[in-house]
Structure formats: C-alpha cells, structure tokens
C-alpha atoms as a PDB file:
ATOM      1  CA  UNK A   1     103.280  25.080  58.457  1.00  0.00           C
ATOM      2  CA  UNK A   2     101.649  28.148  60.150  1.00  0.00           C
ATOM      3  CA  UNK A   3      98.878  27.202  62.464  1.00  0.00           C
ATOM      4  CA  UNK A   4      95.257  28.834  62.480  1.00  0.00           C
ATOM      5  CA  UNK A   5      93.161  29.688  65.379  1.00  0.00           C
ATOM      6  CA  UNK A   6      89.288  28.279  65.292  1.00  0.00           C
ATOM      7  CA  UNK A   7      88.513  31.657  63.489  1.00  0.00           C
ATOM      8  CA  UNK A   8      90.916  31.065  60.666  1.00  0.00           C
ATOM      9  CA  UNK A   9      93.134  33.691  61.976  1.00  0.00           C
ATOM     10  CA  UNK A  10      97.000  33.125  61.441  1.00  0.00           C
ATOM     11  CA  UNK A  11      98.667  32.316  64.933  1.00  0.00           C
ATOM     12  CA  UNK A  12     102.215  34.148  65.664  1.00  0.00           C
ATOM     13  CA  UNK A  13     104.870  31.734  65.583  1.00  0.00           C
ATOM     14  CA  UNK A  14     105.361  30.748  69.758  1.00  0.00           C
ATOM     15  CA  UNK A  15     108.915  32.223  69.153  1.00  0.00           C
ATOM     16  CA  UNK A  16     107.902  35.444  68.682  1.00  0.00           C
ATOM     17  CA  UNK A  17     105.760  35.886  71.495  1.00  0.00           C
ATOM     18  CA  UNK A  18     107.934  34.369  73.567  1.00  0.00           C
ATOM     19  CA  UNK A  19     110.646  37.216  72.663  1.00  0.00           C
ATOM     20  CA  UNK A  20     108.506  39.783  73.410  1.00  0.00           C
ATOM     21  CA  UNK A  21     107.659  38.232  77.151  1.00  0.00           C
ATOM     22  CA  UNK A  22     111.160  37.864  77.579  1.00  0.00           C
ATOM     23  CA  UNK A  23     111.912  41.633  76.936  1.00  0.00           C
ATOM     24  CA  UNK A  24     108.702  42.823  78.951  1.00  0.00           C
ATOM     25  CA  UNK A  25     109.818  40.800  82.216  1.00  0.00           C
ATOM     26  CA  UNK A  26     113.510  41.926  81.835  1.00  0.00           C
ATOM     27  CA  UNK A  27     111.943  45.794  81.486  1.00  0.00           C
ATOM     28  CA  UNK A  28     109.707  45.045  84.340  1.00  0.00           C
ATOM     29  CA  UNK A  29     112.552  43.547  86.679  1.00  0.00           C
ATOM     30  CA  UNK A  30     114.203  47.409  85.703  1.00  0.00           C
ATOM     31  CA  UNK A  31     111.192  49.501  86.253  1.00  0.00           C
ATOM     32  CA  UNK A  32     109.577  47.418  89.382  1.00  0.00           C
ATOM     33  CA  UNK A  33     113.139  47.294  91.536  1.00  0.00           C
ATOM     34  CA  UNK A  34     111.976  50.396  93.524  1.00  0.00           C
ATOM     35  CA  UNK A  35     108.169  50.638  92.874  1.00  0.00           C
ATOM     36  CA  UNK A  36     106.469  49.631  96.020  1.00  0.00           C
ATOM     37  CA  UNK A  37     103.099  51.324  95.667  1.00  0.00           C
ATOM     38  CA  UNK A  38     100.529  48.888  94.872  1.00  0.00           C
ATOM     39  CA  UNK A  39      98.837  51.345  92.868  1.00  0.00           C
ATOM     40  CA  UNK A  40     102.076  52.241  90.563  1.00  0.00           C
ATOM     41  CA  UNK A  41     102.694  48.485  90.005  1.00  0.00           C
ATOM     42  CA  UNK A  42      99.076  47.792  88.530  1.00  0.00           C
ATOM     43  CA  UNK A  43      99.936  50.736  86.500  1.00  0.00           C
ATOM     44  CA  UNK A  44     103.541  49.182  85.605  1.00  0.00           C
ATOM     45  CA  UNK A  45     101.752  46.354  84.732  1.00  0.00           C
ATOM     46  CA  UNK A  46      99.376  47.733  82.568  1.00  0.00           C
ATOM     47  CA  UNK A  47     101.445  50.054  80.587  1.00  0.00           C
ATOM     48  CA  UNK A  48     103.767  47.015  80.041  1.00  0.00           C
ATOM     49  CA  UNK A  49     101.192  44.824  77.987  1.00  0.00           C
ATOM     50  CA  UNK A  50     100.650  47.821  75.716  1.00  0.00           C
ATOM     51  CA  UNK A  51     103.973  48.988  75.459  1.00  0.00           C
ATOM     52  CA  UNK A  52     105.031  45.690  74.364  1.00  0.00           C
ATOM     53  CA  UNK A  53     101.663  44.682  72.163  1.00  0.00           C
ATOM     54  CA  UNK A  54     102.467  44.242  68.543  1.00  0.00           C
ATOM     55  CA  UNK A  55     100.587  46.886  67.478  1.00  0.00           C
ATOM     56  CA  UNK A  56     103.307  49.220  69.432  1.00  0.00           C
ATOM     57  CA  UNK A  57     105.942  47.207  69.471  1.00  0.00           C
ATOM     58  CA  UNK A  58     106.550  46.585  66.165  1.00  0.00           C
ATOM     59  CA  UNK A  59     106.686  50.296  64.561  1.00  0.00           C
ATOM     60  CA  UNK A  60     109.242  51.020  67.396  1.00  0.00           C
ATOM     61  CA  UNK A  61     111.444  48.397  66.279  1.00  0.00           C
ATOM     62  CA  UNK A  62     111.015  48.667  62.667  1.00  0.00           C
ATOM     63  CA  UNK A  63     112.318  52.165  62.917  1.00  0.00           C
ATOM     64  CA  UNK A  64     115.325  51.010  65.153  1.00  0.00           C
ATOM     65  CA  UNK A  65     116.137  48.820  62.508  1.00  0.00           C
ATOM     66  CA  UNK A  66     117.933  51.202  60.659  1.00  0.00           C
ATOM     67  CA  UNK A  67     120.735  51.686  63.307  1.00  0.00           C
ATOM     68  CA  UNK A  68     122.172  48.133  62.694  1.00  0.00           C
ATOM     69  CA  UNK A  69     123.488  46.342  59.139  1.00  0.00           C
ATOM     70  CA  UNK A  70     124.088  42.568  58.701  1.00  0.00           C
ATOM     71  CA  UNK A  71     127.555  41.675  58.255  1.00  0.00           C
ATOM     72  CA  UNK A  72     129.746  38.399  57.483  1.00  0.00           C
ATOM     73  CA  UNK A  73     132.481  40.325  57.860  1.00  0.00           C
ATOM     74  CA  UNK A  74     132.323  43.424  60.118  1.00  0.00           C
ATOM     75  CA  UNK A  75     134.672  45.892  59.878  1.00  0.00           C
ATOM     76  CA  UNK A  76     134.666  47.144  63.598  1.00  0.00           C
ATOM     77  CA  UNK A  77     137.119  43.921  63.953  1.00  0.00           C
ATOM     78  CA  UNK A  78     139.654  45.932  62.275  1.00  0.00           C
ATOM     79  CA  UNK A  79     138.980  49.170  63.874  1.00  0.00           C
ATOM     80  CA  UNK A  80     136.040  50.180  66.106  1.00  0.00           C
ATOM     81  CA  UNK A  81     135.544  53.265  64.531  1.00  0.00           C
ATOM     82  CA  UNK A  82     136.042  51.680  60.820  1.00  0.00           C
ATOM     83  CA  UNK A  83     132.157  52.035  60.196  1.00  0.00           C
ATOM     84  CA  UNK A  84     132.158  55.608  60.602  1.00  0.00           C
ATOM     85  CA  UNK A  85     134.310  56.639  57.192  1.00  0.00           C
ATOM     86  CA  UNK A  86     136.005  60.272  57.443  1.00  0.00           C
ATOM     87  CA  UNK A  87     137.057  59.840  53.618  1.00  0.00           C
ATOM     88  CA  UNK A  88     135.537  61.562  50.523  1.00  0.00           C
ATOM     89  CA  UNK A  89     133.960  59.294  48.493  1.00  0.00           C
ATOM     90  CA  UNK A  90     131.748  59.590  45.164  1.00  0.00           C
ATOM     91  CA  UNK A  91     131.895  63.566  45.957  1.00  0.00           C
ATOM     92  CA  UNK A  92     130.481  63.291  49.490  1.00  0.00           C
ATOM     93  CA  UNK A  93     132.532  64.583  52.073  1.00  0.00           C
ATOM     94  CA  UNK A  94     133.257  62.223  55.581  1.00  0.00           C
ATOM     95  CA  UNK A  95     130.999  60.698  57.742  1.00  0.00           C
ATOM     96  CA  UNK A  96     129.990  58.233  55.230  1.00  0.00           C
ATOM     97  CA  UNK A  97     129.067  54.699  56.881  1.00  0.00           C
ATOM     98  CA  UNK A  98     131.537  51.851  55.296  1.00  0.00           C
ATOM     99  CA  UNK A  99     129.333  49.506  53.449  1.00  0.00           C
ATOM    100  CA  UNK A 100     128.262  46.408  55.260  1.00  0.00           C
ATOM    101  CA  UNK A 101     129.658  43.363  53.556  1.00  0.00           C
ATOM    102  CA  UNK A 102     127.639  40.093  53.140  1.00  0.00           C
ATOM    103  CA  UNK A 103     129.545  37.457  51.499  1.00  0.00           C
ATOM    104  CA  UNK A 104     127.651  35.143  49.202  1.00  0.00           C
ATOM    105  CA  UNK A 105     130.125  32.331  49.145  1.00  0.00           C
ATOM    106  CA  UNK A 106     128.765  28.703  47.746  1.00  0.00           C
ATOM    107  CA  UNK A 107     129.511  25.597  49.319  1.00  0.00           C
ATOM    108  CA  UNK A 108     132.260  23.586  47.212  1.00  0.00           C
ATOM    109  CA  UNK A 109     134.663  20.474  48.241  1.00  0.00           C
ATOM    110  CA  UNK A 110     137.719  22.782  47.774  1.00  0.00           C
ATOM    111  CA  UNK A 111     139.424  21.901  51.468  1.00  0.00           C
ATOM    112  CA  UNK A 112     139.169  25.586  52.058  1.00  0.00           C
ATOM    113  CA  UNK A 113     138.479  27.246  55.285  1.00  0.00           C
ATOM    114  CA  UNK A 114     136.125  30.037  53.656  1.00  0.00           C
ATOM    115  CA  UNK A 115     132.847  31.706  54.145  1.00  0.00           C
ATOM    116  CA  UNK A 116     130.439  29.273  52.198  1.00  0.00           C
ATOM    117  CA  UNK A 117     132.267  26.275  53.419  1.00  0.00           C
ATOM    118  CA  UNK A 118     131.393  27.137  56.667  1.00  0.00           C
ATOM    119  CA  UNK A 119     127.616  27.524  57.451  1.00  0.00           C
ATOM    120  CA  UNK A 120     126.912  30.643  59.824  1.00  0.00           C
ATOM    121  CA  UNK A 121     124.358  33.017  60.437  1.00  0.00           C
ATOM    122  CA  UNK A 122     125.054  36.532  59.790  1.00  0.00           C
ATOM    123  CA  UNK A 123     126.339  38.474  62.165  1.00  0.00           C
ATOM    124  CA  UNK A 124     125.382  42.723  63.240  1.00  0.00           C
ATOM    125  CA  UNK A 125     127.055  45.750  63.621  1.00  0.00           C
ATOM    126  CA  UNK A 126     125.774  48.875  65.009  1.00  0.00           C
ATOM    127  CA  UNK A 127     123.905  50.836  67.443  1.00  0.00           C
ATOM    128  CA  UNK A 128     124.579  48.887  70.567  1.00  0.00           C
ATOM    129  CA  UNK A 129     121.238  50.087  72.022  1.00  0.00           C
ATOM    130  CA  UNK A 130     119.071  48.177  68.961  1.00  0.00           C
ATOM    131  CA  UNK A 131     121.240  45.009  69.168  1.00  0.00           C
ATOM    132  CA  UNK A 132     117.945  43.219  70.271  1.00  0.00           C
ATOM    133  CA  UNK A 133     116.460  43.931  67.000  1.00  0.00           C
ATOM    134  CA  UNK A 134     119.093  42.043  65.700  1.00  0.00           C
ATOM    135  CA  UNK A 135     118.175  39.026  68.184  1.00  0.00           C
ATOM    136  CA  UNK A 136     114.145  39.566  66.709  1.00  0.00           C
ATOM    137  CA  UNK A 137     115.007  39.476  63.319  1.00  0.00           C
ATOM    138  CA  UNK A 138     116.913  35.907  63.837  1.00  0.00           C
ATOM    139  CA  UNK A 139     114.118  34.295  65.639  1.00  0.00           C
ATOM    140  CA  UNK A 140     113.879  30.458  63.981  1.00  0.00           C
ATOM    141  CA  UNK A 141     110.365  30.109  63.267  1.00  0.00           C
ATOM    142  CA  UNK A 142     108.766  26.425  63.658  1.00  0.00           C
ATOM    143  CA  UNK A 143     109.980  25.944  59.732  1.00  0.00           C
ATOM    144  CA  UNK A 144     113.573  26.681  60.986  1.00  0.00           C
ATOM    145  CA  UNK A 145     113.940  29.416  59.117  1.00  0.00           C
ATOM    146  CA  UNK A 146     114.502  33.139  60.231  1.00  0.00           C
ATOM    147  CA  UNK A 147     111.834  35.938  60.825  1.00  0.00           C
ATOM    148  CA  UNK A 148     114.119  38.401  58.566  1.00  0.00           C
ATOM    149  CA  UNK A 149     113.538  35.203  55.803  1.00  0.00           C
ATOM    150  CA  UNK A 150     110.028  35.285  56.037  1.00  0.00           C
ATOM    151  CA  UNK A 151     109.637  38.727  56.276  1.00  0.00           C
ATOM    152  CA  UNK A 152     112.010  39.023  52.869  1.00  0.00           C
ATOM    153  CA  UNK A 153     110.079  36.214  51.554  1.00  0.00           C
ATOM    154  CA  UNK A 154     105.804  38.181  52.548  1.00  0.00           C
ATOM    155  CA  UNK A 155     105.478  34.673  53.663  1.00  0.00           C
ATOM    156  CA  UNK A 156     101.893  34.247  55.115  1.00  0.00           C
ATOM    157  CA  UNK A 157     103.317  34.501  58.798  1.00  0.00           C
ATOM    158  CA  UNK A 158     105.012  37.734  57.929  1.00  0.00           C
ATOM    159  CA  UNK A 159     102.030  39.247  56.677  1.00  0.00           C
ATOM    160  CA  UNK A 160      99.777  38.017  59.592  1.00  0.00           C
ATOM    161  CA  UNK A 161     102.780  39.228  62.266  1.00  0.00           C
ATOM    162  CA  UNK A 162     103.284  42.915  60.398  1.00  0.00           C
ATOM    163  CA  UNK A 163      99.323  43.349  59.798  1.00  0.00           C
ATOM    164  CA  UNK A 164      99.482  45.078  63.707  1.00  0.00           C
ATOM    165  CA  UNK A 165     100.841  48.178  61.450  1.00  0.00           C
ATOM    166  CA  UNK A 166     100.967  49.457  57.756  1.00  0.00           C
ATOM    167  CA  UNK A 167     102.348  46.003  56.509  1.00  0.00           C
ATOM    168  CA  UNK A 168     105.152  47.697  53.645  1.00  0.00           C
ATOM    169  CA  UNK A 169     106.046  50.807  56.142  1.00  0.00           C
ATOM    170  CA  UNK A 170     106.564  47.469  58.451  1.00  0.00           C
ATOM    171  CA  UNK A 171     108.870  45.507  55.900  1.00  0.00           C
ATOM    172  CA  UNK A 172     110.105  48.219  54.494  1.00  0.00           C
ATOM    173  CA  UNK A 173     112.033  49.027  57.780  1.00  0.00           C
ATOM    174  CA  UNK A 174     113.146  45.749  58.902  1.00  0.00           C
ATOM    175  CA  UNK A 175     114.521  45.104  55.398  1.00  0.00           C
ATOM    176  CA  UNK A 176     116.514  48.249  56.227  1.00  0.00           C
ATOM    177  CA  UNK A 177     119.287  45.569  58.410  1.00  0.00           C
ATOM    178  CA  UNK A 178     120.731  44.067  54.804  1.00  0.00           C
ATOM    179  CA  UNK A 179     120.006  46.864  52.253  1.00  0.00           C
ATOM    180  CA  UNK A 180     123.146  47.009  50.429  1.00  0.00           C
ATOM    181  CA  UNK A 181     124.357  50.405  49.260  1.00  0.00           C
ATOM    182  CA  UNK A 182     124.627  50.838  45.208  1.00  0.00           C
ATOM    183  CA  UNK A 183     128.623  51.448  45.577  1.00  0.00           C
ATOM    184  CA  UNK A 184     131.117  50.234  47.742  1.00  0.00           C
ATOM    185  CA  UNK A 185     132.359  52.233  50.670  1.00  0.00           C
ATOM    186  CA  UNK A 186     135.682  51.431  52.745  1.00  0.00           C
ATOM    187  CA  UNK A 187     137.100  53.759  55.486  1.00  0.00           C
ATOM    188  CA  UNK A 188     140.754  54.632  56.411  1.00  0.00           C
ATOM    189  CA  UNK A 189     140.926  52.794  59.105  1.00  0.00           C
ATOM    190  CA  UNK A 190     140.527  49.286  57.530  1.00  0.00           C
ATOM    191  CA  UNK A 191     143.961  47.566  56.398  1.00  0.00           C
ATOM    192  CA  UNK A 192     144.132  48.275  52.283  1.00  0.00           C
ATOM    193  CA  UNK A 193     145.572  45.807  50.558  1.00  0.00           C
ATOM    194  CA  UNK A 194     146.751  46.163  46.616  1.00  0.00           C
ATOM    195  CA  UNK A 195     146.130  43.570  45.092  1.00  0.00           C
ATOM    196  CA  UNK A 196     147.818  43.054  40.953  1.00  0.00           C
ATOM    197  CA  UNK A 197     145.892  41.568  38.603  1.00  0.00           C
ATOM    198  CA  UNK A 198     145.901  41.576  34.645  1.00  0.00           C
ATOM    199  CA  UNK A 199     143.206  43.145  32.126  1.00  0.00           C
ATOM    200  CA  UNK A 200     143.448  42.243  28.439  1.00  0.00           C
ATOM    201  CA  UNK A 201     142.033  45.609  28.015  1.00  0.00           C
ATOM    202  CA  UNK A 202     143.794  48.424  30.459  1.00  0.00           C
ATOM    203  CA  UNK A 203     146.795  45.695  30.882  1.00  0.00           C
ATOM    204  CA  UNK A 204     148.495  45.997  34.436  1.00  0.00           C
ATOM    205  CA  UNK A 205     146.000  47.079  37.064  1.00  0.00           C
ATOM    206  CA  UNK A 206     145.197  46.257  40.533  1.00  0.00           C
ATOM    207  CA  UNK A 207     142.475  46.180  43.283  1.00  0.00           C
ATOM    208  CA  UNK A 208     142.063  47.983  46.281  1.00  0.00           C
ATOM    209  CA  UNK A 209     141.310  45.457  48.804  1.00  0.00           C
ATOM    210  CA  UNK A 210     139.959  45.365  52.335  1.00  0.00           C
ATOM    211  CA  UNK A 211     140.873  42.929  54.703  1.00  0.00           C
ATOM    212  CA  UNK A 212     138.053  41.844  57.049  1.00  0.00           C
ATOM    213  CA  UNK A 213     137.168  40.071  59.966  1.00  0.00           C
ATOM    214  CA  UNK A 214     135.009  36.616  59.329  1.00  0.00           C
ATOM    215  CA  UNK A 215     133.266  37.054  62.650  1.00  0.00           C
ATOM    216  CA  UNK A 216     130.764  33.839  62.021  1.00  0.00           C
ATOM    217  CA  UNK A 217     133.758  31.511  61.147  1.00  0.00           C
ATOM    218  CA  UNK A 218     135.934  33.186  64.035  1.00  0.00           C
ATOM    219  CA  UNK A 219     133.548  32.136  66.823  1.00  0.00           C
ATOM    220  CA  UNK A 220     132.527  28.666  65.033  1.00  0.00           C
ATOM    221  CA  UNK A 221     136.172  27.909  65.454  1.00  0.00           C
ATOM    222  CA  UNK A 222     136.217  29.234  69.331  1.00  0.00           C
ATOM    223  CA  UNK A 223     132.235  26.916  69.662  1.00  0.00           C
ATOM    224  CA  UNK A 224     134.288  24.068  68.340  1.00  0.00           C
ATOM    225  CA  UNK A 225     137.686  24.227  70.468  1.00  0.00           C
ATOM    226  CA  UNK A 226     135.657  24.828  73.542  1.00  0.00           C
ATOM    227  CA  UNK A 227     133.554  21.896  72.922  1.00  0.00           C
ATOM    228  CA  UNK A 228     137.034  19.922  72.601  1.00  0.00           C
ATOM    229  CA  UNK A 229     137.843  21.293  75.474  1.00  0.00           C
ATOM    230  CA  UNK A 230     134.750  20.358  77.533  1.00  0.00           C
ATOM    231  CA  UNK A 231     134.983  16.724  76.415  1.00  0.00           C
ATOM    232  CA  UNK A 232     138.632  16.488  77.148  1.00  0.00           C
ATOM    233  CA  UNK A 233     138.172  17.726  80.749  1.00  0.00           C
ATOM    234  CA  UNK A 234     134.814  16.073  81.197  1.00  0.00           C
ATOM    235  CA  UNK A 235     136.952  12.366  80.508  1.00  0.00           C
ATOM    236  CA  UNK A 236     139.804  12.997  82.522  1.00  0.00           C
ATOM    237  CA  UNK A 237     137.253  13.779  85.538  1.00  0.00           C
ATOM    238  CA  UNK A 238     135.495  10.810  84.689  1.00  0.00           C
ATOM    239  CA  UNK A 239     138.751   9.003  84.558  1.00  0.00           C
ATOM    240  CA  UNK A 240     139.957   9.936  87.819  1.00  0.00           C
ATOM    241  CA  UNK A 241     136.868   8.782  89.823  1.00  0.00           C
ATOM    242  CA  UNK A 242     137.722   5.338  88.263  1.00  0.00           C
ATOM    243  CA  UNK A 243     139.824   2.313  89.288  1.00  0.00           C
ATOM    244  CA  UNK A 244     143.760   4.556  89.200  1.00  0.00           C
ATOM    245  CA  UNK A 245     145.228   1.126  87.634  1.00  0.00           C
ATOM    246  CA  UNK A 246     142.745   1.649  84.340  1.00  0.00           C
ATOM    247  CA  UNK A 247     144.148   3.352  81.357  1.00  0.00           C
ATOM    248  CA  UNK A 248     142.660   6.572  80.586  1.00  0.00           C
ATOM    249  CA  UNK A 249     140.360   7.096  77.679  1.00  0.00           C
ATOM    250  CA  UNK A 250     141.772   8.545  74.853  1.00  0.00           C
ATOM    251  CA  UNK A 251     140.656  12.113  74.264  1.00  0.00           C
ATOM    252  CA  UNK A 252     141.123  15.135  72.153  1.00  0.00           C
ATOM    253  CA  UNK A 253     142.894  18.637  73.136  1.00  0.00           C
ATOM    254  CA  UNK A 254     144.350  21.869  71.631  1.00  0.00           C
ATOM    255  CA  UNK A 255     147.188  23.618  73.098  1.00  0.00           C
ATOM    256  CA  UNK A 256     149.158  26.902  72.315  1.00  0.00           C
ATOM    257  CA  UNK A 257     145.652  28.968  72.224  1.00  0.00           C
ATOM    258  CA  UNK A 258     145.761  32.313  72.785  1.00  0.00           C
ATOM    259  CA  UNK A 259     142.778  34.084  73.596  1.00  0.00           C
ATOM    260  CA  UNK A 260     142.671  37.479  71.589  1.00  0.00           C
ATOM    261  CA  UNK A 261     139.856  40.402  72.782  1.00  0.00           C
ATOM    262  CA  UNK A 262     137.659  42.985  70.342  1.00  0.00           C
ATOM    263  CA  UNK A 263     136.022  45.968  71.925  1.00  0.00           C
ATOM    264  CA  UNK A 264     137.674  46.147  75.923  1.00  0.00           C
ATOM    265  CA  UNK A 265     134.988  46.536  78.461  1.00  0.00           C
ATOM    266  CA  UNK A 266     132.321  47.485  75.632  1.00  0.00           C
ATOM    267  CA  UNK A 267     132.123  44.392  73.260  1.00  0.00           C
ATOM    268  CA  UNK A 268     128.982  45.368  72.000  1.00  0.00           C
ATOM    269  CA  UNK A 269     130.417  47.777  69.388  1.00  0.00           C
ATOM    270  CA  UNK A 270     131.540  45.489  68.012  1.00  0.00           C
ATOM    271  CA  UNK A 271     129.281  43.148  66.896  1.00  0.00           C
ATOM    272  CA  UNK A 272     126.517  41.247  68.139  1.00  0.00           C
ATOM    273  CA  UNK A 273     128.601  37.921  67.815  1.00  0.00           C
ATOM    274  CA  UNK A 274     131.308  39.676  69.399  1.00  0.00           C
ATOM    275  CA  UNK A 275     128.884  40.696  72.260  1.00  0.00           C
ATOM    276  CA  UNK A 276     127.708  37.085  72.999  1.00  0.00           C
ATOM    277  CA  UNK A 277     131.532  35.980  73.719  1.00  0.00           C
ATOM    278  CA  UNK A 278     132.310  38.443  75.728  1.00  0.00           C
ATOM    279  CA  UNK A 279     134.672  39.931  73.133  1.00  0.00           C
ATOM    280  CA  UNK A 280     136.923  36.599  73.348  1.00  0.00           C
ATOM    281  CA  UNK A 281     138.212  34.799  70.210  1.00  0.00           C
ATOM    282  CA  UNK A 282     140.439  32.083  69.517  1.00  0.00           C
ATOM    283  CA  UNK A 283     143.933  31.928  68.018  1.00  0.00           C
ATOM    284  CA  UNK A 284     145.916  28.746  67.125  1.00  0.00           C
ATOM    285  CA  UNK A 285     149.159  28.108  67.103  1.00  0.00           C
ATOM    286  CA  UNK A 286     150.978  29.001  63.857  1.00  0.00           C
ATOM    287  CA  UNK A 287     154.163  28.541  63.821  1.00  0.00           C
ATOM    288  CA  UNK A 288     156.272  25.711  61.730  1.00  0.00           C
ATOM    289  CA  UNK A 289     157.024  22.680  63.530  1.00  0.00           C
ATOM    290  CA  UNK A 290     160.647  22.435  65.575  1.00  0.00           C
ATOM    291  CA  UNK A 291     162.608  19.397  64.967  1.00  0.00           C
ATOM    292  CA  UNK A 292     165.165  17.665  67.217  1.00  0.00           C
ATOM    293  CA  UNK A 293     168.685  17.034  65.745  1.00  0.00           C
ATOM    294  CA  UNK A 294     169.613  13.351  66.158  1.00  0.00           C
ATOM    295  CA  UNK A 295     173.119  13.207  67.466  1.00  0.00           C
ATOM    296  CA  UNK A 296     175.483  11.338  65.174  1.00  0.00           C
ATOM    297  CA  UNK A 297     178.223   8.456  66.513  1.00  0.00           C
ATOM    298  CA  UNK A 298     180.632   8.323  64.166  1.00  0.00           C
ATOM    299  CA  UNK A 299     181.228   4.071  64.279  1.00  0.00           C
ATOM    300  CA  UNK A 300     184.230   2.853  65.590  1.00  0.00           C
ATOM    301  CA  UNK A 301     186.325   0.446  63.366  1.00  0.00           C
END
C-alpha cells in the first residue's frame, strides 16, 4: 500500500528517494574532488539538491529514456553494432534501429530451458550514458513490483511521483524504454536463419529467423553456477579446519566451464546485464560423454 503523509499527500516510495541520494553523492564525490573553496562547496551543495529535486530530475530523465529499449534478447550479443541496421527496410534507407525484442513466453511444465520457464527481469540496450535510467525504471517498490509497472499501470504512486512535471509528457517518455515498433526490424549483422515450414495456402514457405542472445537466462545460469561454486569452496574450507580423519561433506561442483566475454573493455554496449558481470558469461561443457573400452580375456580352456 502507498503511505500518506499527515496532510493526505502521497509519500514517494523510500526506493526512489533513495536512488536519487545515491546518484547526487556519487555526482558530488565527482564535482567536490578538487573544490576546496568553502564558498564553491556551499554552492556545490546547493545546486545539487535542485539539480537532483524531482521537479528537475525527472523531465531530464524522461527524455533520456528514449536512448535505451528493453530487451529479453538483445541483439548487441550477436554483434555490437547489430542495433544500428544499415539495411533498407519498408522503403527506408539504413540507419534503421533493429527492433527490440521482448519475449512473452508463459510458464508451462514442458522440461524446457526457455524464456517463460525461467523468471527474469528484462534486460537494456543502448546509450551507455542513460543506463541509469534503466536502473530507475526497475526500482521494486514496497509492493515488489517495478516503477516502469506502476508507471504503465497510472497507479496512484505513479501519479503522485510524475505530478513534479506534466504527468502524460512524464509517462509518455518513460514508456518510450518498451514501445514496440509496428514492424519488425533485423540488421545484417545478426545470424539469419531459414527456417521451412508448410502453408495450406502458399504451400512450401519459410521464415527468416534471427538468432538471439537470452541475456536474462544467460546470467541466471552464471548467478546459479557461481553460487555452486561458493558453497562448494565455502565446505571444503570448512572441512579443512576440522578433525583431517573426518570425511568431508558432500558437496556440489561444475567443471569444464569456460568463461566467454561480450563487449572487451566496454561491456556497457552491450547491455545493462552484460554491464553488471563485467561482460563474463558462462559456458558448459557440451560435448558427448567418452567411454572406456573394457579389455576382453579371451578364457582359457
């Protein structure tokens, strides 16, 4: 539920505000390194609780909005400069932006490994510079659901938070982060795949598919091996400050990972998922199994 001051006003979620402190002390830290003028620090100081009040704050970063899409599958994976699409498509020559895909996968008892079956937030591609939009936008709010929700949703906290401004030029550009385009555009550099399939009407046909990256299930699966990982090591340390004659506890582990890397020394154009692990993912081991031949004694007589 969304608290009320004594007034009856609708209190920010503590969330929120505690973003924007966050970003004001880390611009501080930036702008006070060299300041040593009393004067120009109560002036730093000042200029910092307007510059990041709601009622400025906000229009700034609803226009920055714009410069990133929400993606389940980004295609910067594939190619970093995939988004960017030299092609001609629907009569529009190059520079088109490749359509940000959000899958909208249900959950089903299949035994698949498949977006829907794996519960992830989605992930952002874009502008490196307005990743922290991104970041805003994903808040949890005290109802554990996300500011973007609640904004989609004019929940009451939505229209108490964007009230600082013109409420719909507010919405209107965070919404901007997963407004889909009215036709599907791919770019050269993705992998194509065609892909046969059978119309009663046209007969033989085919699609054009694009193979993407899954970045939310990639890095669940790198969360989850890690955490393997941590418990295995954190037993066998625990283990070795024990009695030496005691058995070890049992414990889990992975081996043959390799560790494969998106985006060099500039992981953030990647994705925003792709920025918080340092451009690291996981790859197991897929290979079919070897087998030992038995040697065979003939029997003697």
């Amino acid at each position: 539920m969304t608290k009320c001051d004594n007034k009856g006003y609708i209190m920010t979620d503590p969330a929120i505000t505690e973003f924007l402190a966050e970003r004001k002390t880390e611009w501080l830290k930036k702008k006070l390194r060299r300041v040593t003028n009393k004067t120009d620090i109560d002036a730093l100081l000042q200029y910092s609780e307007v510059l990041f009040s709601f009622a400025q704050w906000l229009p700034r970063a609803a226009v920055r909005a714009g410069q990133i899409s929400l993606s389940t599958h980004p295609c910067t994976f594939t190619h970093p400069c995939a988004r960017q699409n030299s092609m001609n498509t629907g009569g529009v020559t190059g520079n088109n932006i490749a359509t940000a895909v959000i899958a909208q996968a249900k959950q089903e008892n299949d035994g698949f490994l498949r977006s829907g079956n794996i519960q992830t937030e989605p992930d952002a591609l874009g502008n490196a510079a307005a990743l922290d939009i991104y970041r805003f936008l994903m808040l949890k709010m005290q109802d554990n659901r996300t500011l973007l929700t609640h904004i989609d949703e004019e929940s009451s906290l939505a229209k108490s938070l964007l009230s600082h401004g013109d409420y719909s030029v507010l919405r209107k550009g965070f919404l901007q982060v997963n407004t889909g385009k009215k036709s599907a555009v791919t770019s050269s550099k993705i992998k194509q795949v065609y892909f046969p399939v059978f119309d009663n009407i046209a007969g033989d046909n085919y699609h054009l598919l694009s193979v993407l990256t899954p970045s939310g299930i990639l890095f669940e699966l790198r969360r989850r091996i890690e955490f393997i990982r941590r418990s295995a090591g954190d037993k066998i340390e625990k283990d070795k400050c024990k009695d030496s004659k005691r058995r070890f506890e049992s414990f889990r582990t992975i081996d043959g990972i390799t560790i494969i890397r998106f985006g060099g020394s500039k992981p953030q154009n990647i994705s925003v998922f792709n920025n918080d692990n340092a451009g690291k993912a996981c790859l197991l081991l897929s290979v079919p199994p070897g087998f030992k031949c038995q040697e065979i004694k003939n029997s003697v007589c």
